[in-house]
C-alpha atoms as a PDB file:
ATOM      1  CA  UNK A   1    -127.277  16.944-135.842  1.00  0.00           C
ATOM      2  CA  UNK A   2    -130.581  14.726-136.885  1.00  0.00           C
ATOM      3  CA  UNK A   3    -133.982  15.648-136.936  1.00  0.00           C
ATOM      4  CA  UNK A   4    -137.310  13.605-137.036  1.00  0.00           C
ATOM      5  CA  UNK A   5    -139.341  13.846-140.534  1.00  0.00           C
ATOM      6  CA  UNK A   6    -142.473  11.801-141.875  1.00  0.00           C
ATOM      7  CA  UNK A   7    -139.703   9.991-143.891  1.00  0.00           C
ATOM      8  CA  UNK A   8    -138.017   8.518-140.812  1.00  0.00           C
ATOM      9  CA  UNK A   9    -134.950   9.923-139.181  1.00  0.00           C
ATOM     10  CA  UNK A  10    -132.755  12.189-140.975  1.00  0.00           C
ATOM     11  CA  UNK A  11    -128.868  12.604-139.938  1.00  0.00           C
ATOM     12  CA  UNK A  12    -127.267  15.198-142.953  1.00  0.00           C
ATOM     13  CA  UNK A  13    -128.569  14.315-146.087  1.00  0.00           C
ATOM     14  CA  UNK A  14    -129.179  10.690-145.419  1.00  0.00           C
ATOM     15  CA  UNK A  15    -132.780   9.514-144.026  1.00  0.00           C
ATOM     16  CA  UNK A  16    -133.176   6.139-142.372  1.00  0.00           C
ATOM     17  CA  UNK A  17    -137.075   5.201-143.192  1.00  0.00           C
ATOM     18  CA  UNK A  18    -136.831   1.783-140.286  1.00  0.00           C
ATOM     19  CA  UNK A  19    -139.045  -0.313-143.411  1.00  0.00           C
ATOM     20  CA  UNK A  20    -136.632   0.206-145.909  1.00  0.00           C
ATOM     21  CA  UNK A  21    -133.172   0.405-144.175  1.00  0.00           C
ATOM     22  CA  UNK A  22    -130.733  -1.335-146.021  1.00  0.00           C
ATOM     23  CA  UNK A  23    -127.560  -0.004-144.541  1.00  0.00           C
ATOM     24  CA  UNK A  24    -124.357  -2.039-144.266  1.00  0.00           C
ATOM     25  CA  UNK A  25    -123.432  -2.754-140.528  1.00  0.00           C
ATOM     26  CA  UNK A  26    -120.628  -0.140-141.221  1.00  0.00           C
ATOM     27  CA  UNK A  27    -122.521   2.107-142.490  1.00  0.00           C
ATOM     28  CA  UNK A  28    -125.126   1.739-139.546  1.00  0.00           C
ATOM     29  CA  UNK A  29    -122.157   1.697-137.232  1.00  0.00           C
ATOM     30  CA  UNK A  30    -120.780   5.458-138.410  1.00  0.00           C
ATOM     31  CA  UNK A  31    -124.410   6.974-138.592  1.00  0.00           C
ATOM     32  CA  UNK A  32    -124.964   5.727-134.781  1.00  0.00           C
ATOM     33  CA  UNK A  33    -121.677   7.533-134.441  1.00  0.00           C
ATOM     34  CA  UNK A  34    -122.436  10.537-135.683  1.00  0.00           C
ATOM     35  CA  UNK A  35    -125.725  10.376-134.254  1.00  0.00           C
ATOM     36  CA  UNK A  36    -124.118   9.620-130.720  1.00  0.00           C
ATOM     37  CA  UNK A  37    -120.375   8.651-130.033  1.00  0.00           C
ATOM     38  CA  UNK A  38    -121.699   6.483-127.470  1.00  0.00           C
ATOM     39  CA  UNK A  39    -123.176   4.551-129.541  1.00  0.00           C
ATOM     40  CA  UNK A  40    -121.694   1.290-131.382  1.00  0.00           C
ATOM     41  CA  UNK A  41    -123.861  -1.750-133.304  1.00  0.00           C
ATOM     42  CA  UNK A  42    -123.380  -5.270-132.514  1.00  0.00           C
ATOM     43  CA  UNK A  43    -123.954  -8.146-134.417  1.00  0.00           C
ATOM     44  CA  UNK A  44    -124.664 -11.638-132.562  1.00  0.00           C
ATOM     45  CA  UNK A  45    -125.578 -14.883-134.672  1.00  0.00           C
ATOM     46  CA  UNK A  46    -127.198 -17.593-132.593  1.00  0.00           C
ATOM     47  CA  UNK A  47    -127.728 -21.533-134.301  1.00  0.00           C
ATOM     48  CA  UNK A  48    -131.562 -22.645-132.523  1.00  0.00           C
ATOM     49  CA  UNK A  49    -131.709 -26.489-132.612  1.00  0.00           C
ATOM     50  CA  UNK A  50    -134.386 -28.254-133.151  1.00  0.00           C
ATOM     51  CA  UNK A  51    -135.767 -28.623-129.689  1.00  0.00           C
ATOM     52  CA  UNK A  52    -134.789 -25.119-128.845  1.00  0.00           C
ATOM     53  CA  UNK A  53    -137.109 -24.014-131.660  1.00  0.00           C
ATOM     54  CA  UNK A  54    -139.757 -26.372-130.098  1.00  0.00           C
ATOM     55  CA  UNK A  55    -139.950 -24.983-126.837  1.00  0.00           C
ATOM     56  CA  UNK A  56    -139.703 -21.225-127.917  1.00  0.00           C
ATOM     57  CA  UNK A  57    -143.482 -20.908-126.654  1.00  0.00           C
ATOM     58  CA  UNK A  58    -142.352 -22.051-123.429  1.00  0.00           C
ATOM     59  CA  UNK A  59    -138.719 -21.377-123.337  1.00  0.00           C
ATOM     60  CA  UNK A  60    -137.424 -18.253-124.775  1.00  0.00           C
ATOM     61  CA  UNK A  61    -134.106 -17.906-125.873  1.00  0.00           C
ATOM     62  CA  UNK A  62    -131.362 -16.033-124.969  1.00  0.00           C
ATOM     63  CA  UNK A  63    -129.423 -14.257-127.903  1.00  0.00           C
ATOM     64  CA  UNK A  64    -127.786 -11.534-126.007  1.00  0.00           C
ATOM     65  CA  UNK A  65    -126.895 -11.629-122.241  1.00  0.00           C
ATOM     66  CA  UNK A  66    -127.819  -9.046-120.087  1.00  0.00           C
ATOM     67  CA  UNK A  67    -125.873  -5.604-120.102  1.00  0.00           C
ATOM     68  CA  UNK A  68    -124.691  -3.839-116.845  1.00  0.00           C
ATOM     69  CA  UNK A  69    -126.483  -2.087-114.860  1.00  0.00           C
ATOM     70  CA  UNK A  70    -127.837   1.259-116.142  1.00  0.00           C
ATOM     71  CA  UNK A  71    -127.439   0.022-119.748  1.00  0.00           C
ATOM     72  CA  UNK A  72    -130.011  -0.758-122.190  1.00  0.00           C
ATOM     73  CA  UNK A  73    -129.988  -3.176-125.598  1.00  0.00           C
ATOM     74  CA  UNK A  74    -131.812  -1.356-128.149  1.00  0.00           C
ATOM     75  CA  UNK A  75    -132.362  -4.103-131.316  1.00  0.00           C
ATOM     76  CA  UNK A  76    -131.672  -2.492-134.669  1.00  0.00           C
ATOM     77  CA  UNK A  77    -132.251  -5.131-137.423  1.00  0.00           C
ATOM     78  CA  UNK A  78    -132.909  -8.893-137.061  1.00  0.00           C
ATOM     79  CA  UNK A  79    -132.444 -11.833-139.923  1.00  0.00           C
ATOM     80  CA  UNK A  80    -134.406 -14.920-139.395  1.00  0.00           C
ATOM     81  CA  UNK A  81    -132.892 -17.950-141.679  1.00  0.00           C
ATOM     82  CA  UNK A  82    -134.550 -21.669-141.146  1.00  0.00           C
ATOM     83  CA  UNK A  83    -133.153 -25.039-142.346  1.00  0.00           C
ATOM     84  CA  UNK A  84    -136.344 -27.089-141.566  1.00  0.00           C
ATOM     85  CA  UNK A  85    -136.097 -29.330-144.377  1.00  0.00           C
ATOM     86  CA  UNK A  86    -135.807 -32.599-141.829  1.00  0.00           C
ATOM     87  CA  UNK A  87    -139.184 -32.585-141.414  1.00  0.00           C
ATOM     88  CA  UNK A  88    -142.163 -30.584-140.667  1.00  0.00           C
ATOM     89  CA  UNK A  89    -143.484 -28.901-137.440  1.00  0.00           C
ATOM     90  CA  UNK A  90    -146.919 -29.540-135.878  1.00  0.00           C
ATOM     91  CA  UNK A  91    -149.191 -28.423-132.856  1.00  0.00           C
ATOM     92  CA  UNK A  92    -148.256 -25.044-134.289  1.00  0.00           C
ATOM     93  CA  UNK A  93    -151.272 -21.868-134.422  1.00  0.00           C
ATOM     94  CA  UNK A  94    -152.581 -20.397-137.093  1.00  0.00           C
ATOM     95  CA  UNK A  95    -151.675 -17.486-135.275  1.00  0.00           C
ATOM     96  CA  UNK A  96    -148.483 -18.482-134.278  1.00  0.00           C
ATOM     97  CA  UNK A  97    -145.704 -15.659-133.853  1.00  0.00           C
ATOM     98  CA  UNK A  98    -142.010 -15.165-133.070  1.00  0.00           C
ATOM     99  CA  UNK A  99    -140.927 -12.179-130.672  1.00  0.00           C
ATOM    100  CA  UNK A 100    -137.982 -10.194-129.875  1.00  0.00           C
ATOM    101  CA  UNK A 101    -137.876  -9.023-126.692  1.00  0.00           C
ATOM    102  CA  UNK A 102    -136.105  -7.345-123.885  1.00  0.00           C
ATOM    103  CA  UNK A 103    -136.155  -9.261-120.875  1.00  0.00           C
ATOM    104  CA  UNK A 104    -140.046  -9.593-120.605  1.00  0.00           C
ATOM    105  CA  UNK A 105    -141.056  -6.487-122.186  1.00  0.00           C
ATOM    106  CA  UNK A 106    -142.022  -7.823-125.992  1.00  0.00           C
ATOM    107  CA  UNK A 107    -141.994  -6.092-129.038  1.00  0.00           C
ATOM    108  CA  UNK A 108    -145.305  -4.640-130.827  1.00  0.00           C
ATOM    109  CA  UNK A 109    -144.500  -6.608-133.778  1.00  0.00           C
ATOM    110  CA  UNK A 110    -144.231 -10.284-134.195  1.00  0.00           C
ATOM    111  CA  UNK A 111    -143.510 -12.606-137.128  1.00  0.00           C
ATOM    112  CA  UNK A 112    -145.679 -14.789-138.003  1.00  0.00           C
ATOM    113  CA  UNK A 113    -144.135 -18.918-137.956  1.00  0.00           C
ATOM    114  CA  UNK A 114    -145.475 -19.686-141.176  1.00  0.00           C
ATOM    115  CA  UNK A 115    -143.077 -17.177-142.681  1.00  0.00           C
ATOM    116  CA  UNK A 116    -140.399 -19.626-141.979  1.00  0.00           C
ATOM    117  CA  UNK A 117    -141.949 -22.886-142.316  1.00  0.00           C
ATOM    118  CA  UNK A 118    -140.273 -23.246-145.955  1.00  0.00           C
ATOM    119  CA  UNK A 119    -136.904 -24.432-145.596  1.00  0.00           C
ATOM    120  CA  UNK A 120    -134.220 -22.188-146.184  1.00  0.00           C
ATOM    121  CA  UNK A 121    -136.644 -19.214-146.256  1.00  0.00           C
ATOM    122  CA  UNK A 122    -135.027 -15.935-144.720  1.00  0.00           C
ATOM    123  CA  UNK A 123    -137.010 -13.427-143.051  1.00  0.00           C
ATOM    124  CA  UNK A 124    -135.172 -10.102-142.701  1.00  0.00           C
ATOM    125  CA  UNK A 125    -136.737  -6.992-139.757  1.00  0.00           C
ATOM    126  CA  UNK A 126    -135.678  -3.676-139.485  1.00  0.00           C
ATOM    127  CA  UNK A 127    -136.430  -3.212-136.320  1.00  0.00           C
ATOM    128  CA  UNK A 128    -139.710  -0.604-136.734  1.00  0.00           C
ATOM    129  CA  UNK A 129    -141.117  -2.378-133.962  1.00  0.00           C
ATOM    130  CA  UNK A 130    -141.336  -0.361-130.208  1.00  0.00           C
ATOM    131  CA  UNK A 131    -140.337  -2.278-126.678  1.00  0.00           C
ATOM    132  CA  UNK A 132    -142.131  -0.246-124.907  1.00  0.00           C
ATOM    133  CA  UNK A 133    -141.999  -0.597-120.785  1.00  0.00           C
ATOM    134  CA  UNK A 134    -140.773   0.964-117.650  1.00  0.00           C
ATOM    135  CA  UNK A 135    -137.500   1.678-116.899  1.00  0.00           C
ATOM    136  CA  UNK A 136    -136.643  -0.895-114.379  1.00  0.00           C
ATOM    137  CA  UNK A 137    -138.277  -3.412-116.786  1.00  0.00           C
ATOM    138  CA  UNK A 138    -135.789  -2.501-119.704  1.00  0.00           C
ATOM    139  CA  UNK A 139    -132.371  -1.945-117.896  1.00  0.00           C
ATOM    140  CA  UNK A 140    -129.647  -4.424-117.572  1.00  0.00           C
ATOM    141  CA  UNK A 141    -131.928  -7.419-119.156  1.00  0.00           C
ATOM    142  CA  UNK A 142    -131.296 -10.115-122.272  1.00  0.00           C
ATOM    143  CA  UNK A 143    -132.705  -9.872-125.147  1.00  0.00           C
ATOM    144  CA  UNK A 144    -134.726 -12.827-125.804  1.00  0.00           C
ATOM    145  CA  UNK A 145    -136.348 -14.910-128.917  1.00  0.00           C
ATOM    146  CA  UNK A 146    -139.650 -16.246-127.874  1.00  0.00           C
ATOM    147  CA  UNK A 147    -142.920 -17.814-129.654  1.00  0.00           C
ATOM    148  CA  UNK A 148    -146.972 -17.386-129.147  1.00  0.00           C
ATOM    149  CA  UNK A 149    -148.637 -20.298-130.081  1.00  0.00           C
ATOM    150  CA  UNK A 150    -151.694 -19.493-128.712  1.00  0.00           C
ATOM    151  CA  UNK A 151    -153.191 -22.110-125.669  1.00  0.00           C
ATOM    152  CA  UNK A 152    -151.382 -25.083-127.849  1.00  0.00           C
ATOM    153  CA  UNK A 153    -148.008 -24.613-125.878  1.00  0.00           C
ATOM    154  CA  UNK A 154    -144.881 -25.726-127.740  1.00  0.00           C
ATOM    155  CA  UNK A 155    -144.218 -26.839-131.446  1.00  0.00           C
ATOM    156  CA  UNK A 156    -144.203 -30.737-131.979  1.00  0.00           C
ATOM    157  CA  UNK A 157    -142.908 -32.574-134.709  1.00  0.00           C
ATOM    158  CA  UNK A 158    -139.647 -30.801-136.670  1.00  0.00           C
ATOM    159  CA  UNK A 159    -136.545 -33.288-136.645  1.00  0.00           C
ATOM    160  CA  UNK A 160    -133.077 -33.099-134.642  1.00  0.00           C
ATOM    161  CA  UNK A 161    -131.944 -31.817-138.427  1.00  0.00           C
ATOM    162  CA  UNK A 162    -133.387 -28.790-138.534  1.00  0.00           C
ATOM    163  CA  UNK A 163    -132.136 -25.355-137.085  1.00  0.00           C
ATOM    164  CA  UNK A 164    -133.366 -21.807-137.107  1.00  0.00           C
ATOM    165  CA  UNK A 165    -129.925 -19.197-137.538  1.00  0.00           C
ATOM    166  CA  UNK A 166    -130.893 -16.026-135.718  1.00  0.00           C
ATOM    167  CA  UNK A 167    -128.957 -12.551-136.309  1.00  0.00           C
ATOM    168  CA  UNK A 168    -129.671  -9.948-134.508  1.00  0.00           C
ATOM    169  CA  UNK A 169    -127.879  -6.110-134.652  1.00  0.00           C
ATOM    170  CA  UNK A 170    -128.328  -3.786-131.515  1.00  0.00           C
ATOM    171  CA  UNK A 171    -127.066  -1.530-129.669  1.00  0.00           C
ATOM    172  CA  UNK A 172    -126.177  -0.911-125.915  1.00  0.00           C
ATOM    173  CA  UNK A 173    -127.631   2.324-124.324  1.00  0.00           C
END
């Protein structure tokens, strides 16, 4: 049915390479079928104000509750669209990344804030990234938007204006 190359996976003649992915959410949505009936892609789109965005390095967000027990959310692709155009954000890293996460396990890859400091920019993510943890630490837990700013703790500055639109694609396993 699909079988791992160098390429990336490869279900009939089509061959998902996760950096270059630019399937449709139908189209995802059928090859997850074929792949595994079980399987089904959700989309979720959630609005971060501007204090939400602020705390991230202290507060992570939740974009998609918890699943039942036994059940896993696997994310696929995530979009990252900011309206910061009220004003600019301070106290915030050089260093300074956003992460997708599953409960507390984070993901291996992290965007970096600056990619987002120009208004209106939109960061798109297959998700090549691994959450990689035990069992009991994946199972039945959110997946979460959070922030590393280093020892400076959360983003100052910004204005009640601005807002960071998160959408995120995934899966339940």
């Amino acid at each position: 049915m699909s079988e791992r190359t160098t390429k990336g996976l490869e279900v009939g003649a089509l061959v998902l390479n996760p950096n270059t992915m630019r399937q449709t959410l139908r189209d995802m949505d059928t090859l997850l079928l074929d792949v595994d009936p079980r399987l089904r892609t959700v989309q979720v789109t959630v609005v971060l104000t501007d204090a939400q965005f602020k705390a991230l390095p202290t507060t992570p967000v939740t974009l998609v509750a918890a699943p039942a027990a036994g059940l896993m959310l696997v994310p696929v692709a995530l979009r990252l669209t900011s309206a910061f155009g009220g004003g600019a954000y301070t106290n915030v890293d050089a260093g300074a990344t956003l992460v997708l996460g599953v409960g507390a396990v984070a993901a291996t890859a992290a965007l970096p804030v600056a990619d987002l400091v120009v208004t209106g920019n939109d960061v798109q993510v297959a998700a090549d990234a691994k959450i990689t943890g035990t069992t009991a630490a994946l199972l039945a837990q959110p997946l979460k938007l959070s922030a590393l700013n280093a020892a400076l703790g959360a983003f100052t500055g910004g204005n009640a204006a601005n807002t960071l639109t998160v959408t995120v694609l995934y899966a339940t396993l």
